[in-house]
PDB file of N, CA and C in Angstrom:
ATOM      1  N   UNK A   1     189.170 -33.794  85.731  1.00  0.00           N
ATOM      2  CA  UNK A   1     188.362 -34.911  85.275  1.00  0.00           C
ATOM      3  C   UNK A   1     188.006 -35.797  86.479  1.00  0.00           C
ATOM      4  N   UNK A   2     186.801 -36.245  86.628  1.00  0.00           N
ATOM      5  CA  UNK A   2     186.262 -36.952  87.763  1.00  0.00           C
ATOM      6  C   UNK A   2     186.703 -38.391  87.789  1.00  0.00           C
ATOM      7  N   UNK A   3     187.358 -39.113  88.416  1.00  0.00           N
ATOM      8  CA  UNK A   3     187.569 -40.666  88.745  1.00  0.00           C
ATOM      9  C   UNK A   3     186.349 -41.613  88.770  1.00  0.00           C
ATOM     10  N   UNK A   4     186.450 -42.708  87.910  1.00  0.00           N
ATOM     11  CA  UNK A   4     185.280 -43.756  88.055  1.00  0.00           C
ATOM     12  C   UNK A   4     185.369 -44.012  89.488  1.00  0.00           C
ATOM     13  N   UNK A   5     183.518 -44.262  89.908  1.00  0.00           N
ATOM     14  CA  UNK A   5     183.301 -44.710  91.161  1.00  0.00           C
ATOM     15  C   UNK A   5     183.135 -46.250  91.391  1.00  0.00           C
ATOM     16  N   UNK A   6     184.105 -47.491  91.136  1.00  0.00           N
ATOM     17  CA  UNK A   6     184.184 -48.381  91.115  1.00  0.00           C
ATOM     18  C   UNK A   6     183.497 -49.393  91.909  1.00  0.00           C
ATOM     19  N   UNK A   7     183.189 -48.489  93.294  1.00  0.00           N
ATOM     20  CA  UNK A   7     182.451 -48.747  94.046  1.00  0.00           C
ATOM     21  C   UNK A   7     181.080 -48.868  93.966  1.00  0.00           C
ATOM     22  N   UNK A   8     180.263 -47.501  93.149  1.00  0.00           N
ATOM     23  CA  UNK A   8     178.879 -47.676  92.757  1.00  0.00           C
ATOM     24  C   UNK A   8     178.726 -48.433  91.994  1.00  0.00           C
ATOM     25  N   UNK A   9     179.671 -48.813  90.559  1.00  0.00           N
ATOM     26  CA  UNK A   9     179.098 -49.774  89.775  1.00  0.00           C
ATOM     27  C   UNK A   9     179.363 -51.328  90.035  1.00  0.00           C
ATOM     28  N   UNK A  10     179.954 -51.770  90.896  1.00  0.00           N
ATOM     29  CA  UNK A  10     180.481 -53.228  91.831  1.00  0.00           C
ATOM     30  C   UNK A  10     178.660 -53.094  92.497  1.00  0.00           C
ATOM     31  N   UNK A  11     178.634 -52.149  93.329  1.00  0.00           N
ATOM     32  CA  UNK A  11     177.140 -52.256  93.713  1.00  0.00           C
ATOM     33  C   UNK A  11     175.723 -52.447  92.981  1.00  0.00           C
ATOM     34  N   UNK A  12     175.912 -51.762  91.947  1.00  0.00           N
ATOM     35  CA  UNK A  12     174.670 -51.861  90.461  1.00  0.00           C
ATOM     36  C   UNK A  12     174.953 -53.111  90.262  1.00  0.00           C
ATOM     37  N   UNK A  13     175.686 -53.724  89.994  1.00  0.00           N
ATOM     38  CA  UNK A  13     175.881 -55.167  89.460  1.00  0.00           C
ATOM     39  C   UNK A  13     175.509 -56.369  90.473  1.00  0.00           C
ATOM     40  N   UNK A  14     175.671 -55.874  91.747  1.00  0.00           N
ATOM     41  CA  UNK A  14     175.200 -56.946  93.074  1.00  0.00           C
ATOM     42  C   UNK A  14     173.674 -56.587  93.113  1.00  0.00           C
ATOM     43  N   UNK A  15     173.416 -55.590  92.623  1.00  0.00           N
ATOM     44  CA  UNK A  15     172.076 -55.407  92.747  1.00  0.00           C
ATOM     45  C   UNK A  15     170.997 -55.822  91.553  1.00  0.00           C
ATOM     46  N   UNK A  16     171.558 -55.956  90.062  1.00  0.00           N
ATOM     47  CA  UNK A  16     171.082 -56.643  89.276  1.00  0.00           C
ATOM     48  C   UNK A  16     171.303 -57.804  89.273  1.00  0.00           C
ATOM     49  N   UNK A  17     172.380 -58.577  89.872  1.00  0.00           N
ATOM     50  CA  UNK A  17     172.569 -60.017  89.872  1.00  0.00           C
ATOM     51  C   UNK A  17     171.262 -60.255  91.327  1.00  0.00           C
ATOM     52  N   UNK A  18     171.335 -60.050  92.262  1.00  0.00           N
ATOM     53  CA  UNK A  18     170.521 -59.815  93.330  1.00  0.00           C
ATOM     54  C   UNK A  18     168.648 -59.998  92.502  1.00  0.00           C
ATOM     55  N   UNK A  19     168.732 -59.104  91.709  1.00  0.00           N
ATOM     56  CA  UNK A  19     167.309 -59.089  91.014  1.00  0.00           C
ATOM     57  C   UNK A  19     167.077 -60.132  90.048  1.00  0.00           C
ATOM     58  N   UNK A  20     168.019 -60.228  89.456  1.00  0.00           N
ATOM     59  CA  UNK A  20     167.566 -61.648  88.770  1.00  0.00           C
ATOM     60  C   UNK A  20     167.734 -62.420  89.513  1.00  0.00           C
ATOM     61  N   UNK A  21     168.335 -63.224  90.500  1.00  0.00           N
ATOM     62  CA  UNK A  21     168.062 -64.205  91.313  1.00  0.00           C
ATOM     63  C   UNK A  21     166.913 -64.426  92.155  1.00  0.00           C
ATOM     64  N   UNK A  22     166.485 -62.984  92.418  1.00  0.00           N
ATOM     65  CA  UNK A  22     164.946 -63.358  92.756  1.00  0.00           C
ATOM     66  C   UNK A  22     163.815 -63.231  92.326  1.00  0.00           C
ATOM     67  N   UNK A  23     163.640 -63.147  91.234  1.00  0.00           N
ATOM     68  CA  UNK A  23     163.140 -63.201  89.720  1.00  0.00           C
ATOM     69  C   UNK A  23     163.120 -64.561  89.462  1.00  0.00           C
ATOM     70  N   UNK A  24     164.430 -65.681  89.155  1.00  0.00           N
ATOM     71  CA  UNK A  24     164.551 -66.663  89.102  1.00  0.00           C
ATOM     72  C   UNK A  24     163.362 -67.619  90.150  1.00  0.00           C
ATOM     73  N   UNK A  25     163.431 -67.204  91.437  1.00  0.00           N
ATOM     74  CA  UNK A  25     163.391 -68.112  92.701  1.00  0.00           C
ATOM     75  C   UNK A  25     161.571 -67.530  92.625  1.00  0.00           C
ATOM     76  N   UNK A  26     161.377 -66.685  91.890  1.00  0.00           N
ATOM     77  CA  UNK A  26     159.691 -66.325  92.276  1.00  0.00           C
ATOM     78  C   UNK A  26     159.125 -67.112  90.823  1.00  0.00           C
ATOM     79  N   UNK A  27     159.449 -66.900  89.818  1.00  0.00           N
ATOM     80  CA  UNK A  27     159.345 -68.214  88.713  1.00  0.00           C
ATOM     81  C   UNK A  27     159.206 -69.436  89.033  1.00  0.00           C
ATOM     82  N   UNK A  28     159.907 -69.642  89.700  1.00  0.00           N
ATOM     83  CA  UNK A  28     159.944 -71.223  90.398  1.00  0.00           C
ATOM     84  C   UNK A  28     159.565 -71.848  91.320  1.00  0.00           C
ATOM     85  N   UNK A  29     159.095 -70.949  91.891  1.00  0.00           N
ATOM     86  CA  UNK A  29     157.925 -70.999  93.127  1.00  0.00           C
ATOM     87  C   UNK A  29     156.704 -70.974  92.041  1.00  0.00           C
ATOM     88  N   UNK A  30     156.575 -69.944  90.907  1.00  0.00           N
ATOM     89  CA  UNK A  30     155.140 -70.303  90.349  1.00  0.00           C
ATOM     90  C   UNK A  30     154.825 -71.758  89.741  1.00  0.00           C
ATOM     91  N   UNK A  31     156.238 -72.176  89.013  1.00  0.00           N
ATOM     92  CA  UNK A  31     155.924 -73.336  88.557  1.00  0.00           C
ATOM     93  C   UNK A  31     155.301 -74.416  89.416  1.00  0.00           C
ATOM     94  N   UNK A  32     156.221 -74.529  90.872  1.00  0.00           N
ATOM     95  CA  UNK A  32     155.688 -75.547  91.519  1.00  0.00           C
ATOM     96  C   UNK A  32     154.093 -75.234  92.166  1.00  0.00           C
ATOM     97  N   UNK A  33     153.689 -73.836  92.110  1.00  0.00           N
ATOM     98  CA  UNK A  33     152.431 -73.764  92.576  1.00  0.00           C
ATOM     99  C   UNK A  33     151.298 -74.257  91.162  1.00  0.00           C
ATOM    100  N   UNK A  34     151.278 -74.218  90.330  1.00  0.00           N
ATOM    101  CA  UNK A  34     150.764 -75.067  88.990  1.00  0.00           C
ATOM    102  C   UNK A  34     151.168 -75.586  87.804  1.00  0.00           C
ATOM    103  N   UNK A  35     151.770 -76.835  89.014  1.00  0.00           N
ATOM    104  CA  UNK A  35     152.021 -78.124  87.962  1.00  0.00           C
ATOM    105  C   UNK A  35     151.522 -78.647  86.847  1.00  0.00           C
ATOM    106  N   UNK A  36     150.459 -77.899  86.593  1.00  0.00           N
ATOM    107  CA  UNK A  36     149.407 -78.347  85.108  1.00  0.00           C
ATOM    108  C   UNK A  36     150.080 -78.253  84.230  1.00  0.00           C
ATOM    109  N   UNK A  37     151.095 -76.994  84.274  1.00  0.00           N
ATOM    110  CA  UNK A  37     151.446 -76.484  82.878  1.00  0.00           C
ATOM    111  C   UNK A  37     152.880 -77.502  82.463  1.00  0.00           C
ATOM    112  N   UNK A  38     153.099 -77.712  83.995  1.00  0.00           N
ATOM    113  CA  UNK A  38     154.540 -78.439  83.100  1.00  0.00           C
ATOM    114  C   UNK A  38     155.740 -77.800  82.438  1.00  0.00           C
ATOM    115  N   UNK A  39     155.430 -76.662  82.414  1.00  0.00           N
ATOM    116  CA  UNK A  39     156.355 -75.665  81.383  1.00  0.00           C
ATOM    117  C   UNK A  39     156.094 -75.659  80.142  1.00  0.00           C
ATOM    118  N   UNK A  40     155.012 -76.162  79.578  1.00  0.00           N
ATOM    119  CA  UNK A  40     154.872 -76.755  78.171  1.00  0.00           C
ATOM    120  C   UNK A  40     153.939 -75.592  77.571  1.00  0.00           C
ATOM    121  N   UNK A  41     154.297 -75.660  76.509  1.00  0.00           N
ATOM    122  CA  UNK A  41     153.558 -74.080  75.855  1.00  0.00           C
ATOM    123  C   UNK A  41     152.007 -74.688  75.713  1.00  0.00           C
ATOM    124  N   UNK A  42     151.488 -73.670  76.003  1.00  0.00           N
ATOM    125  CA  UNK A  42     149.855 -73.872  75.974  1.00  0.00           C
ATOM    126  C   UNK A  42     149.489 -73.629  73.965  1.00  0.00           C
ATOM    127  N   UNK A  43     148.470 -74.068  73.208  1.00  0.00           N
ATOM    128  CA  UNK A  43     148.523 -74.462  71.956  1.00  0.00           C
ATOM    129  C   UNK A  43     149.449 -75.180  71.270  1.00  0.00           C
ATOM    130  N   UNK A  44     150.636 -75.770  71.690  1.00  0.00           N
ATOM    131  CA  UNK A  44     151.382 -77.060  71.006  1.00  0.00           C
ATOM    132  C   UNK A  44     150.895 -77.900  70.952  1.00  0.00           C
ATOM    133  N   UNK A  45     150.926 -78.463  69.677  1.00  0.00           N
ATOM    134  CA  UNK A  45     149.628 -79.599  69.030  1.00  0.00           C
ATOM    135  C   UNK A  45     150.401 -80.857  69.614  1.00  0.00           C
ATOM    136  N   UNK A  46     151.686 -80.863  70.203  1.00  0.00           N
ATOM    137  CA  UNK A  46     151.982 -82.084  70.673  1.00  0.00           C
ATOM    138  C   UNK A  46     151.544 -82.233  72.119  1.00  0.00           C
ATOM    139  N   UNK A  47     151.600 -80.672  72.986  1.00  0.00           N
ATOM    140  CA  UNK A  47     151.463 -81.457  74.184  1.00  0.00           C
ATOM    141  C   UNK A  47     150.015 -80.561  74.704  1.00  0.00           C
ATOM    142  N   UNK A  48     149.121 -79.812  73.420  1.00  0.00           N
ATOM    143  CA  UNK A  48     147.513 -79.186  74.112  1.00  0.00           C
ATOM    144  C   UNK A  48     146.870 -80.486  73.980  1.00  0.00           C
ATOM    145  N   UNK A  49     146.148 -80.302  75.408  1.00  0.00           N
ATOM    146  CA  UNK A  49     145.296 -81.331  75.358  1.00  0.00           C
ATOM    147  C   UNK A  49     143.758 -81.410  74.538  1.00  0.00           C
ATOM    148  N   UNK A  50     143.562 -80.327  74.289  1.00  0.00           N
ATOM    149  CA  UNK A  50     142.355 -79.475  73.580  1.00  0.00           C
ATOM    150  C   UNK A  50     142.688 -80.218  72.238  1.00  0.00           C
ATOM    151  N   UNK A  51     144.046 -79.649  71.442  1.00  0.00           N
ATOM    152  CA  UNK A  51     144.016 -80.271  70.364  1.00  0.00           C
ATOM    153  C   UNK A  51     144.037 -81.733  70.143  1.00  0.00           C
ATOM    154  N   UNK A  52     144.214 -82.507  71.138  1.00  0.00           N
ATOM    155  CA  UNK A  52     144.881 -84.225  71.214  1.00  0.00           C
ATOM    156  C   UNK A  52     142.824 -84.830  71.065  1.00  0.00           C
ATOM    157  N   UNK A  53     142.643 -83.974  71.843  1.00  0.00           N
ATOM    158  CA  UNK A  53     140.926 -84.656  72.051  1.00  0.00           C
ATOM    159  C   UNK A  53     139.882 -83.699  70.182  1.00  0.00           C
ATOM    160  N   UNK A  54     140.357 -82.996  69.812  1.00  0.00           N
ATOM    161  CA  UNK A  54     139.776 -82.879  68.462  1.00  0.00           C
ATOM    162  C   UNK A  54     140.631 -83.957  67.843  1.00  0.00           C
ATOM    163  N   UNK A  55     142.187 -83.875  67.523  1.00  0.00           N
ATOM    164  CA  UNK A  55     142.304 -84.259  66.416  1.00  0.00           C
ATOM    165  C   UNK A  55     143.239 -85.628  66.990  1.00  0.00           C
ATOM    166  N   UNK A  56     142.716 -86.821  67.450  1.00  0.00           N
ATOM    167  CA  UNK A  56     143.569 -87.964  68.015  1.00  0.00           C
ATOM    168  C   UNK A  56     144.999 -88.475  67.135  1.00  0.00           C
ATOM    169  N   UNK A  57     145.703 -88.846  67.741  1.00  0.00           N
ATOM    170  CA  UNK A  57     147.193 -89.197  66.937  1.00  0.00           C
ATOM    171  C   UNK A  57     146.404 -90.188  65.803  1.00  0.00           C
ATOM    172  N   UNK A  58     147.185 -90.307  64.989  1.00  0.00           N
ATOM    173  CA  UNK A  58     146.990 -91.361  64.247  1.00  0.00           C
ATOM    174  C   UNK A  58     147.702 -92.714  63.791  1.00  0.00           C
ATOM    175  N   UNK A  59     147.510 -93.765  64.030  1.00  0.00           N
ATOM    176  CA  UNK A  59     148.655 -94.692  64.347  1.00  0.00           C
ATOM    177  C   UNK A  59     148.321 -95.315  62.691  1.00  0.00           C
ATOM    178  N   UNK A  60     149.734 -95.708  61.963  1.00  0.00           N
ATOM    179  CA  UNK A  60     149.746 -96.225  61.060  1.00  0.00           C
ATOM    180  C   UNK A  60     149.705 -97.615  60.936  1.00  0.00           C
ATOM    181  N   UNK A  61     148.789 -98.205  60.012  1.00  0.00           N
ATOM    182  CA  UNK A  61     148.607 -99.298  59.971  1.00  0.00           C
ATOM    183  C   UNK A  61     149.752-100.540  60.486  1.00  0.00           C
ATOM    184  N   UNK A  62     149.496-101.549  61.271  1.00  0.00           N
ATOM    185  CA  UNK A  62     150.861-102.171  61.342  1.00  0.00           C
ATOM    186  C   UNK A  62     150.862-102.961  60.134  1.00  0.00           C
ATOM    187  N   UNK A  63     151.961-103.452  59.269  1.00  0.00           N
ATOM    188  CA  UNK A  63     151.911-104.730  58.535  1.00  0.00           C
ATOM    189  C   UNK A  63     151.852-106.149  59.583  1.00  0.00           C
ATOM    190  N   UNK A  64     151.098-106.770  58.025  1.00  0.00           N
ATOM    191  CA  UNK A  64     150.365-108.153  58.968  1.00  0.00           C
ATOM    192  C   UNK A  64     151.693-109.660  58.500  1.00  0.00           C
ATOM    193  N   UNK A  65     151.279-110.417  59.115  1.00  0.00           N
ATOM    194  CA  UNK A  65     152.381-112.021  58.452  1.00  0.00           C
ATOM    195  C   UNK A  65     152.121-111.982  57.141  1.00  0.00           C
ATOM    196  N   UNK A  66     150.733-111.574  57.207  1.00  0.00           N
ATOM    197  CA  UNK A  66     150.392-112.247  55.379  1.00  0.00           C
ATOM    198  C   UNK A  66     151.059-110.873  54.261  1.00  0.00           C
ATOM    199  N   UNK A  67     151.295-110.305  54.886  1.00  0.00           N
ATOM    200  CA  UNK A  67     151.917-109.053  54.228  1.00  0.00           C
ATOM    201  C   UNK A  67     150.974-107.882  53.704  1.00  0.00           C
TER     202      UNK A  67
END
């Protein structure tokens, strides 16, 4: 029976941790190259700007002294 190679899979694992870290660091380089987005999902009616300019917030009446 063949012995685990403890060695190759210690290496697979430096090499997927390795890949997501620069995965991470190229993400984050995109963000800071367009700041527009903010991270904010594009069509969220809270933060598209598309939808804010059709459909404006709507502020509820304030009550007055006279009630």
């Amino acid at each position: 029976m063949a012995t685990p190679n403890y060695g190759y899979e210690k290496r697979q694992k430096e090499l997927a941790k390795k890949k997501k870290k620069e995965e991470k660091l190229r993400e984050k380089a995109n963000r800071k190259l367009s700041p527009s987005s903010d991270g904010l999902a594009p069509g969220d009616p809270e933060t598209d700007v598309a939808s804010l300019e059709r459909d404006p917030p709507t502020i509820p009446d304030l009550p007055t002294k006279n009630g």
